[in-house]
Protein backbone atom coordinates (compact mmCIF):
# COMPACT_ATOMS: atom_id res chain seq x y z
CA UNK A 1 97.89 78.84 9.46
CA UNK A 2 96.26 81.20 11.63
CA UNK A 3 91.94 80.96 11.43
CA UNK A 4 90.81 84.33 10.39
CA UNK A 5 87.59 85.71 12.26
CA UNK A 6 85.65 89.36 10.92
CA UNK A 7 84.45 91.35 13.81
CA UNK A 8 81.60 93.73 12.95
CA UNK A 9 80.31 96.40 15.29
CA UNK A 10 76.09 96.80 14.30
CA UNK A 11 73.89 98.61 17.41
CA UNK A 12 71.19 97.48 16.66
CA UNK A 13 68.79 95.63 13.88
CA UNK A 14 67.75 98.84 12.25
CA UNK A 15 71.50 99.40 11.07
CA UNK A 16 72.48 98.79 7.46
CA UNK A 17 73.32 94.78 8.57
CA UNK A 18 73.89 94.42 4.72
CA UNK A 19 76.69 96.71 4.38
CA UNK A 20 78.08 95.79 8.20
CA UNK A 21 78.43 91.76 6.62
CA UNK A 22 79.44 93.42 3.25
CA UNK A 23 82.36 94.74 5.23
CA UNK A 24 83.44 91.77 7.09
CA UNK A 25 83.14 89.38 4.03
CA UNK A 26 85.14 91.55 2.30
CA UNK A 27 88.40 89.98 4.28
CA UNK A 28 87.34 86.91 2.09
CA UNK A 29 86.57 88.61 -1.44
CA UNK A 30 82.78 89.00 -0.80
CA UNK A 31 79.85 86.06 -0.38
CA UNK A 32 81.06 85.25 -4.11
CA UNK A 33 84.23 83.46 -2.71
CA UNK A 34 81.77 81.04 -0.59
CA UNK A 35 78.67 81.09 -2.93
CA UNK A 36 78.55 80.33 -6.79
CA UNK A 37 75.42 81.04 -8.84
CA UNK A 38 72.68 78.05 -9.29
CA UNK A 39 74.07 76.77 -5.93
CA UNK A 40 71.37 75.39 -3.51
CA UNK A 41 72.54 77.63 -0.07
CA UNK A 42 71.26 75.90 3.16
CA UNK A 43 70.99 79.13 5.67
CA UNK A 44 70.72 76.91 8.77
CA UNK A 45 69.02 79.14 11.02
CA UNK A 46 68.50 79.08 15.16
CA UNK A 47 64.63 77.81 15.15
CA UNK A 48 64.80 76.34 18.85
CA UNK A 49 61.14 77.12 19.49
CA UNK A 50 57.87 79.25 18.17
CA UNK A 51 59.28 82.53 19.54
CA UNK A 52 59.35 86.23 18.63
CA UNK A 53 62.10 87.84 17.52
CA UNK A 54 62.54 90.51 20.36
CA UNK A 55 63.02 87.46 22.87
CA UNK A 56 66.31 86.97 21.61
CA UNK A 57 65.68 82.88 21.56
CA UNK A 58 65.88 82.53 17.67
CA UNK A 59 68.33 84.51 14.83
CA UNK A 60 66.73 87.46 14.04
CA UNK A 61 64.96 88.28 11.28
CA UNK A 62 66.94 90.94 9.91
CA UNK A 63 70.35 89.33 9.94
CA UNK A 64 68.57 86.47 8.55
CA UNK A 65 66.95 88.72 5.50
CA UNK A 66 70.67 90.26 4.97
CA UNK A 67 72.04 86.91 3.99
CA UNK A 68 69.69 86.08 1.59
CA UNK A 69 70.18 89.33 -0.21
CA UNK A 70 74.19 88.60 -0.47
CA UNK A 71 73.49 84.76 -1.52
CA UNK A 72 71.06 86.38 -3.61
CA UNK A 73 73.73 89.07 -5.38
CA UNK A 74 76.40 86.20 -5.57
CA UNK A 75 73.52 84.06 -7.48
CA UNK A 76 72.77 81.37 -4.75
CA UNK A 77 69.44 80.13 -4.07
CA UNK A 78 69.02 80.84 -0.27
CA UNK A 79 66.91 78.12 1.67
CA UNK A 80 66.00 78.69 5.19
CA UNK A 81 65.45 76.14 7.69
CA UNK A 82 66.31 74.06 10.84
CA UNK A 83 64.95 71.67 12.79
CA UNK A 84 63.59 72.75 16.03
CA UNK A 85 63.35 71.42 19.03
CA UNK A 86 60.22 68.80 19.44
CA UNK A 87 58.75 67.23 15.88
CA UNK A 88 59.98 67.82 12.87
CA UNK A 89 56.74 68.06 11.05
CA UNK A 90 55.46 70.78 8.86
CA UNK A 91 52.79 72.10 11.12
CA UNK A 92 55.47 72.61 13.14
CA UNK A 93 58.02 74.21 11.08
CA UNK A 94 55.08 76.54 9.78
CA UNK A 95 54.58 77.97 13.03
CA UNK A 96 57.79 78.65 13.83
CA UNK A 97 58.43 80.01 10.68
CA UNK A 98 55.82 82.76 11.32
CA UNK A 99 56.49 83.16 15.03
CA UNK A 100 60.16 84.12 14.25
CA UNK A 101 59.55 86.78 11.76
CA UNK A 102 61.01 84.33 8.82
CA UNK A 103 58.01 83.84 6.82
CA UNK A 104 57.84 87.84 6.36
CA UNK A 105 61.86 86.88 4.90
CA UNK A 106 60.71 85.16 2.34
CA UNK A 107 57.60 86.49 1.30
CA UNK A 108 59.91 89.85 1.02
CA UNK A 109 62.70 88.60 -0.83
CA UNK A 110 61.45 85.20 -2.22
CA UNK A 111 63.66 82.82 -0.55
CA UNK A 112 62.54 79.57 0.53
CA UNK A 113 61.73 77.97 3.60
CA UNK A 114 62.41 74.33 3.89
CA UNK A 115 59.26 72.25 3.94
CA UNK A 116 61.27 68.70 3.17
CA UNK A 117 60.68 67.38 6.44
CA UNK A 118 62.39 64.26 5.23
CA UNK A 119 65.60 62.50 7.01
CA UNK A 120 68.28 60.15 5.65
CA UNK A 121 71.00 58.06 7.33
CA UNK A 122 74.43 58.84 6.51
CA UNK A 123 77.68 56.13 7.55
CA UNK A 124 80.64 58.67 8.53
CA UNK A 125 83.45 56.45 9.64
CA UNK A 126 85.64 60.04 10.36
CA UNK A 127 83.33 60.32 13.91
CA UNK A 128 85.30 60.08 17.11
CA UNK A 129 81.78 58.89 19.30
CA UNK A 130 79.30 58.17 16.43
CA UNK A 131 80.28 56.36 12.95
CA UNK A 132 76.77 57.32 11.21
CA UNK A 133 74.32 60.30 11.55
CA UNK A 134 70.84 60.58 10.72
CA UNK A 135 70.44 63.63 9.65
CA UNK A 136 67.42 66.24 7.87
CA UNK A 137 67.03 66.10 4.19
CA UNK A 138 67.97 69.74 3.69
CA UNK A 139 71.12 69.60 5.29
CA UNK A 140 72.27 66.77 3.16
CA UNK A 141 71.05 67.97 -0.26
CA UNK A 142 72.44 71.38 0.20
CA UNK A 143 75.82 72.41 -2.05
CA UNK A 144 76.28 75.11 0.84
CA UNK A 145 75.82 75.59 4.01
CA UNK A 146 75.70 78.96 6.28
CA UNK A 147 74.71 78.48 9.89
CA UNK A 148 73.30 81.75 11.30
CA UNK A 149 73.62 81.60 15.04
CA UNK A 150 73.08 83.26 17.71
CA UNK A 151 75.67 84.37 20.84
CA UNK A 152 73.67 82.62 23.51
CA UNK A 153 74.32 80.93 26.77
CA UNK A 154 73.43 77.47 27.73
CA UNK A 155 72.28 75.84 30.78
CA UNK A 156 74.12 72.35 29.67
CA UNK A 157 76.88 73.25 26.99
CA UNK A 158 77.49 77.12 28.88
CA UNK A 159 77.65 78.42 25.27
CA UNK A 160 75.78 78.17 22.41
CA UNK A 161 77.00 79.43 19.21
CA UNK A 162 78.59 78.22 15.93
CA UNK A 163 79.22 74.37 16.56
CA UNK A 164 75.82 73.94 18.46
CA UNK A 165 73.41 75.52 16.24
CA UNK A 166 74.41 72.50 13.78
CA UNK A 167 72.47 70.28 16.36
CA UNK A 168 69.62 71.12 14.19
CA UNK A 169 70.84 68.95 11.47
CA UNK A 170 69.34 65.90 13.47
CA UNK A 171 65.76 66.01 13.51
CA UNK A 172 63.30 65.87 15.64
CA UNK A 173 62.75 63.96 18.70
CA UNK A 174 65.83 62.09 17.20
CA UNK A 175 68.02 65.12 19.39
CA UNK A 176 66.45 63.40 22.30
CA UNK A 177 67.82 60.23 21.63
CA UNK A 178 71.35 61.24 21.07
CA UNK A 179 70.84 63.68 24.80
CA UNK A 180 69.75 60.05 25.78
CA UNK A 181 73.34 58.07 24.61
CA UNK A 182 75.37 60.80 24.94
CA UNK A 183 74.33 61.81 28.40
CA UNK A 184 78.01 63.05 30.06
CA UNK A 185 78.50 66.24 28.71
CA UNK A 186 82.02 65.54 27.63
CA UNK A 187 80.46 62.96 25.41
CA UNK A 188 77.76 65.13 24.03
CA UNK A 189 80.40 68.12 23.16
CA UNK A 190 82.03 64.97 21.19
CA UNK A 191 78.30 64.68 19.52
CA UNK A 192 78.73 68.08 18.66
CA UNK A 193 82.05 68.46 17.12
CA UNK A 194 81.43 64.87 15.01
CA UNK A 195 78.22 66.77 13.50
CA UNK A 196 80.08 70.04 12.72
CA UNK A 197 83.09 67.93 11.20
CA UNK A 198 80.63 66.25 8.91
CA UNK A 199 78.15 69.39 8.05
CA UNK A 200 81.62 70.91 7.14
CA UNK A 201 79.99 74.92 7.37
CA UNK A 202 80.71 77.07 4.04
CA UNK A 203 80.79 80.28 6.01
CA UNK A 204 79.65 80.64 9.57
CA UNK A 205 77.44 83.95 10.57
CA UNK A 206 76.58 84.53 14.18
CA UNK A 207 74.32 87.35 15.21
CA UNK A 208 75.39 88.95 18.19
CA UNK A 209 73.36 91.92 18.18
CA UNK A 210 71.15 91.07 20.88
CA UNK A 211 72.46 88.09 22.43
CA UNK A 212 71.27 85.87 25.42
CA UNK A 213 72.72 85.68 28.71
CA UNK A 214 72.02 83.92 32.32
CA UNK A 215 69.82 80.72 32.23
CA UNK A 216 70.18 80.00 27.86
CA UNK A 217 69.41 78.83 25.12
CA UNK A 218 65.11 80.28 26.01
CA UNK A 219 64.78 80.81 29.59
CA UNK A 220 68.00 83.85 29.61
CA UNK A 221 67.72 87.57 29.60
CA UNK A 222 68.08 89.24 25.94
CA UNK A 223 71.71 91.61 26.37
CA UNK A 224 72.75 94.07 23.94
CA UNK A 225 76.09 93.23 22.19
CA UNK A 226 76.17 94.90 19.06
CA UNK A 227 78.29 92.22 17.25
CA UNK A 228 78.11 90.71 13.86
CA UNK A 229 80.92 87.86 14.04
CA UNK A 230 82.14 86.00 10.92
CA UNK A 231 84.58 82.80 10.08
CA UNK A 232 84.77 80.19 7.70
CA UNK A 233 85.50 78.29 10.62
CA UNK A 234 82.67 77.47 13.15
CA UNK A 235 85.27 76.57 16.40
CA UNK A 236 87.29 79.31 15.69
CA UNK A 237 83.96 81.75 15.84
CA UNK A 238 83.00 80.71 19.11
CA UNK A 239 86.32 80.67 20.76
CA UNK A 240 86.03 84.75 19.66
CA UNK A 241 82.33 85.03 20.57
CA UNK A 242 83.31 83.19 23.83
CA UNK A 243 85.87 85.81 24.90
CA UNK A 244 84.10 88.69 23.50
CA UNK A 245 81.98 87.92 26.57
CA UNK A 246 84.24 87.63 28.91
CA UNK A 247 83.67 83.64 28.87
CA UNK A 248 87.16 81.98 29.46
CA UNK A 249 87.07 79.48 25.89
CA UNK A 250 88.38 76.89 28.11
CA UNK A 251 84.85 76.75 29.82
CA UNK A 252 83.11 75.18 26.67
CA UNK A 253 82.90 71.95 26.62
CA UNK A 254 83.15 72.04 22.63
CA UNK A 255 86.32 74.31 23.01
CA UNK A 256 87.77 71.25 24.74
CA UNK A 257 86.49 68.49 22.84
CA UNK A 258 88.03 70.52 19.66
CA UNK A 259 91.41 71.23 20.89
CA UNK A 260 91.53 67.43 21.68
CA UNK A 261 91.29 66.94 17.73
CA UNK A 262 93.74 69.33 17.10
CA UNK A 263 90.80 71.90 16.05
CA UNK A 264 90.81 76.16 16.38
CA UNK A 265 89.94 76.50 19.99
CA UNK A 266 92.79 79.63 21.44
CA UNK A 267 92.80 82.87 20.71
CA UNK A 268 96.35 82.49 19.61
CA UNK A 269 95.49 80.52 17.08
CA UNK A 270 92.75 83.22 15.22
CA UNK A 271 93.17 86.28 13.02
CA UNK A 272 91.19 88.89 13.94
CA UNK A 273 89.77 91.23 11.87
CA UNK A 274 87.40 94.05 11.50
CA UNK A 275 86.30 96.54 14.03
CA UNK A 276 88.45 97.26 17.09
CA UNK A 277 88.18 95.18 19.88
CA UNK A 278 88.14 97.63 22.06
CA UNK A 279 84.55 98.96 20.59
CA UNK A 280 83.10 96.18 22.94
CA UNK A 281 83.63 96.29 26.69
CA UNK A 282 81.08 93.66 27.82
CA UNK A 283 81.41 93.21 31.63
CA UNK A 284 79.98 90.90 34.07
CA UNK A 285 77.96 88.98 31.34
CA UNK A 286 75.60 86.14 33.22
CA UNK A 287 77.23 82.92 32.45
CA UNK A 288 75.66 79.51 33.62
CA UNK A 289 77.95 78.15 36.28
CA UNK A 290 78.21 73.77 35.98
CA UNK A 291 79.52 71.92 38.66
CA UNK A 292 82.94 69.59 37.98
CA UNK A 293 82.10 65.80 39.09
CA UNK A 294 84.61 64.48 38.21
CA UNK A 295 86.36 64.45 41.75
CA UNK A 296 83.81 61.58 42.23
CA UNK A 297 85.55 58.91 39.25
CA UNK A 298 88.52 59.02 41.90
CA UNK A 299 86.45 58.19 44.60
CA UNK A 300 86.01 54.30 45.59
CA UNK A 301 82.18 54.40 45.73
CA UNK A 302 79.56 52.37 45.01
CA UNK A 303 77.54 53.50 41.36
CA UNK A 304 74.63 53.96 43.61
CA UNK A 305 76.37 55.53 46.17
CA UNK A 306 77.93 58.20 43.45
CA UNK A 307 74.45 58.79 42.14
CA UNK A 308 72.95 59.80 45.40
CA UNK A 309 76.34 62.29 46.02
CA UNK A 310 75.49 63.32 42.25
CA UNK A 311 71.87 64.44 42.92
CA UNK A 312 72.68 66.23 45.23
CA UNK A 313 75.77 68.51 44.00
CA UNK A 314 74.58 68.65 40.04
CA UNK A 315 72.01 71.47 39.47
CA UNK A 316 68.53 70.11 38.66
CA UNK A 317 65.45 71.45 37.39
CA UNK A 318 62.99 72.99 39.12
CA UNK A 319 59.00 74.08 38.06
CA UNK A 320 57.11 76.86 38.69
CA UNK A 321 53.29 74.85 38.84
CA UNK A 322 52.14 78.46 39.31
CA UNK A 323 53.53 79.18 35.70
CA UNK A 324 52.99 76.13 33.56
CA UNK A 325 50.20 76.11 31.82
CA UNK A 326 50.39 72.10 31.83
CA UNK A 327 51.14 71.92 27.88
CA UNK A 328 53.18 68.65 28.88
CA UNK A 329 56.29 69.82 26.16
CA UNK A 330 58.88 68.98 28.85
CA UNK A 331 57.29 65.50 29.09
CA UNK A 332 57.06 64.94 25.72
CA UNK A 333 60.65 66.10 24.69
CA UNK A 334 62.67 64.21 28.32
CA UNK A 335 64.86 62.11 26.31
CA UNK A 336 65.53 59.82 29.29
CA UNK A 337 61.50 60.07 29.89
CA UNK A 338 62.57 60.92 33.89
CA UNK A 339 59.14 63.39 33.96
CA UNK A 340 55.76 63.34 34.65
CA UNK A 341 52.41 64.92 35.24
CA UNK A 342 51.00 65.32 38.95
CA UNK A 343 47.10 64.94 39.76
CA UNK A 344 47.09 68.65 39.10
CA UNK A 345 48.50 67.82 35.58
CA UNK A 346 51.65 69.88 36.24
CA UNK A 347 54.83 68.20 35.80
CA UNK A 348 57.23 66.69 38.26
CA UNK A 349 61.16 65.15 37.82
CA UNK A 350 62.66 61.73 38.61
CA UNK A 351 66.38 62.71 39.80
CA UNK A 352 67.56 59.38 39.81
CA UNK A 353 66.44 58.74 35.47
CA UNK A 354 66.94 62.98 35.42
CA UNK A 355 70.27 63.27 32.90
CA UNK A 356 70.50 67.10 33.04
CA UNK A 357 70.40 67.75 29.44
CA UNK A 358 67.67 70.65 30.61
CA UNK A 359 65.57 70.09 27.29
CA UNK A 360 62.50 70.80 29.41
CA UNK A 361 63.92 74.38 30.57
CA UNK A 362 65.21 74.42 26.96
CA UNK A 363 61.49 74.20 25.28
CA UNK A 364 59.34 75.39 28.18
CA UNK A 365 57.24 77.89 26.07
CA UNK A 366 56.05 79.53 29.43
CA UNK A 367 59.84 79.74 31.10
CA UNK A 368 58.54 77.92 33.81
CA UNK A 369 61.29 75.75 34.70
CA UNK A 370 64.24 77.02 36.44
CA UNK A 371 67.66 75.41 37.22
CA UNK A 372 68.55 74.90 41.13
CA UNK A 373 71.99 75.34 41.90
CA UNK A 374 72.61 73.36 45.23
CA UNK A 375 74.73 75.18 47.52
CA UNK A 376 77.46 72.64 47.81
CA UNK A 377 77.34 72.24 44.08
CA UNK A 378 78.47 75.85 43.90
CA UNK A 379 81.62 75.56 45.85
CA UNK A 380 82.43 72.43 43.21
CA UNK A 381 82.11 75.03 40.03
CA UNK A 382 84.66 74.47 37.14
């Protein structure tokens, strides 16, 4: 059975995004058929990191204040939250909560924002690369949840949408640990499809409005869209969002790591409904180019020798001194703990410990890392 996906065409966030998800959940029967009334409703928002909603790093307000009112109508009690990236503590979640624009959600239409900053470790023998999950205490004592992403590229993953936003199930510097295991990216798209098999998404939202494109998930250039996308399915919503952008699907590394399982992950396989197609005609989006190494496994190298040939093909990052303000958030969040502060107190990168999971470009609150491309690593681009 085909996966269905809703296509919604909304300009901008001062259109009627109520009626627009109205519309598209209509294909289903209406937020009723996913929400019953008393029902604790877990809107797991994009909270990466204390920004404003204009920079197009975090779900925006608005599409997040339209989902409460229809879990609100269907008699749900909506819950916002996430777990962003650096501690999971409350002074942290506070200031998030106010940077994005989501504390003016609630106050408006009395929904709650998580302040459980609790976790919980859970066995699930069903994992392909991890058999238990430690995981936030919202996410596990929700009856439903409703990830509201955002269509985003990313500097490690390429995309960022429906599976990775449920990331933010794991809290904390915990995310740093699993970058830290889970270091190939093949592995970590495993990581990723494991935690959306368990969270097990109710109905999956993305807001594609104003998306991100060129150096994602924080450090990209905001790009009008106009695109509310919809699915019960979170792999079958990206594979859409994907191609909507003109991003082959085959170029995620969660794509791949779901067809593997058997999981949604061609456009043969999805419904689509909605709008047209052809009201979007997005050309020459930015997409992050990664380099293939794995021309190197068939090579009969030494491990040290394939290191050195590896730091100096895979892209690496780079940081603007003149821009940091020295807050030391990349050094605090490097899962593999490869950086450091200079005598100037500016930071500088280890290659050789360096795992390219680009969590400092990822939280830099100044965008002052970059990613180097090397130029032989370009002519080695999947």
């Amino acid at each position: 059975m085909q996966e269905k996906v809703v296509l919604k065409y909304c300009p901008d966030y001062s259109a009627d995004i109520v009626q627009s998800l109205k519309g598209g959940l209509a294909e289903w029967g209406g937020m009723s058929e996913f929400v019953k009334p008393g029902q604790k409703v877990l809107l797991k928002v994009n909270l990466l990191m204390k920004k404003r909603p204009e920079e197009a790093v975090t779900t925006h307000p608005s599409v997040v204040e339209a989902v409460v009112r229809l879990v609100q109508e269907a008699g749900g009690i909506p819950i916002i939250g996430d777990s962003p990236g650096g501690p999971y503590t409350l002074n942290a979640l506070q200031a998030v909560y106010t940077r994005s624009g989501l504390r003016d959600v609630a106050e408006r239409t009395g929904a709650l924002l998580n302040e459980d900053i609790g976790q919980t470790t859970i066995p699930f023998p069903a994992g392909k690369i991890v058999k238990s999950l430690t995981v936030t205490n919202c996410a596990l004592d929700a009856d439903v949840i409703i990830p509201i992403s955002k269509l985003k590229t990313h500097g490690m993953m390429t995309f960022t949408g429906a599976v990775k936003i449920l990331f933010g199930v794991i809290p904390g510097f915990l995310k740093a640990e699993y970058h830290l295991k889970m270091f190939k990216i093949t592995d970590f798209a495993d990581l990723l499809v494991d935690i959306a098999s368990w969270v097990k998404p109710t109905l999956n939202i993305m807001d594609g409005i104003v998306g991100m494109e060129g150096d994602g998930p924080s450090a990209g250039k905001p790009r009008d869209i106009g695109v509310l996308i919809m699915s019960s399915d979170p792999f079958a919503l990206d594979v859409v969002a994907a191609d909507l952008i003109g991003l082959k699907p085959e170029r995620v590394p969660t794509v791949l790591a779901a067809r593997n399982r058997g999981l949604t992950s061609r456009m043969d396989e999805i419904e689509l409904k909605g709008d047209a197609r052809s009201l979007w005609r997005i050309q020459d989006f930015e997409i992050p180019k990664t380099v293939s190494t794995n021309f190197l496994d068939m090579v009969p190298l030494p491990k040290t020798a394939k290191k050195f040939m590896l730091n100096r093909v895979r892209p690496r990052p780079v940081f603007e001194h003149s821009v940091c303000v020295g807050c030391k958030d990349c050094v605090n969040n490097c899962p593999p703990k490869a950086l450091s502060l200079n005598e100037h107190q500016r930071p500088e990168v280890d290659l050789e410990a360096c795992i390219r999971c680009f969590c400092c470009q990822e939280l830099c609150p100044q965008q002052a890392v970059k990613i180097f491309k090397p130029w032989i690593g370009k002519r080695l681009l999947k």
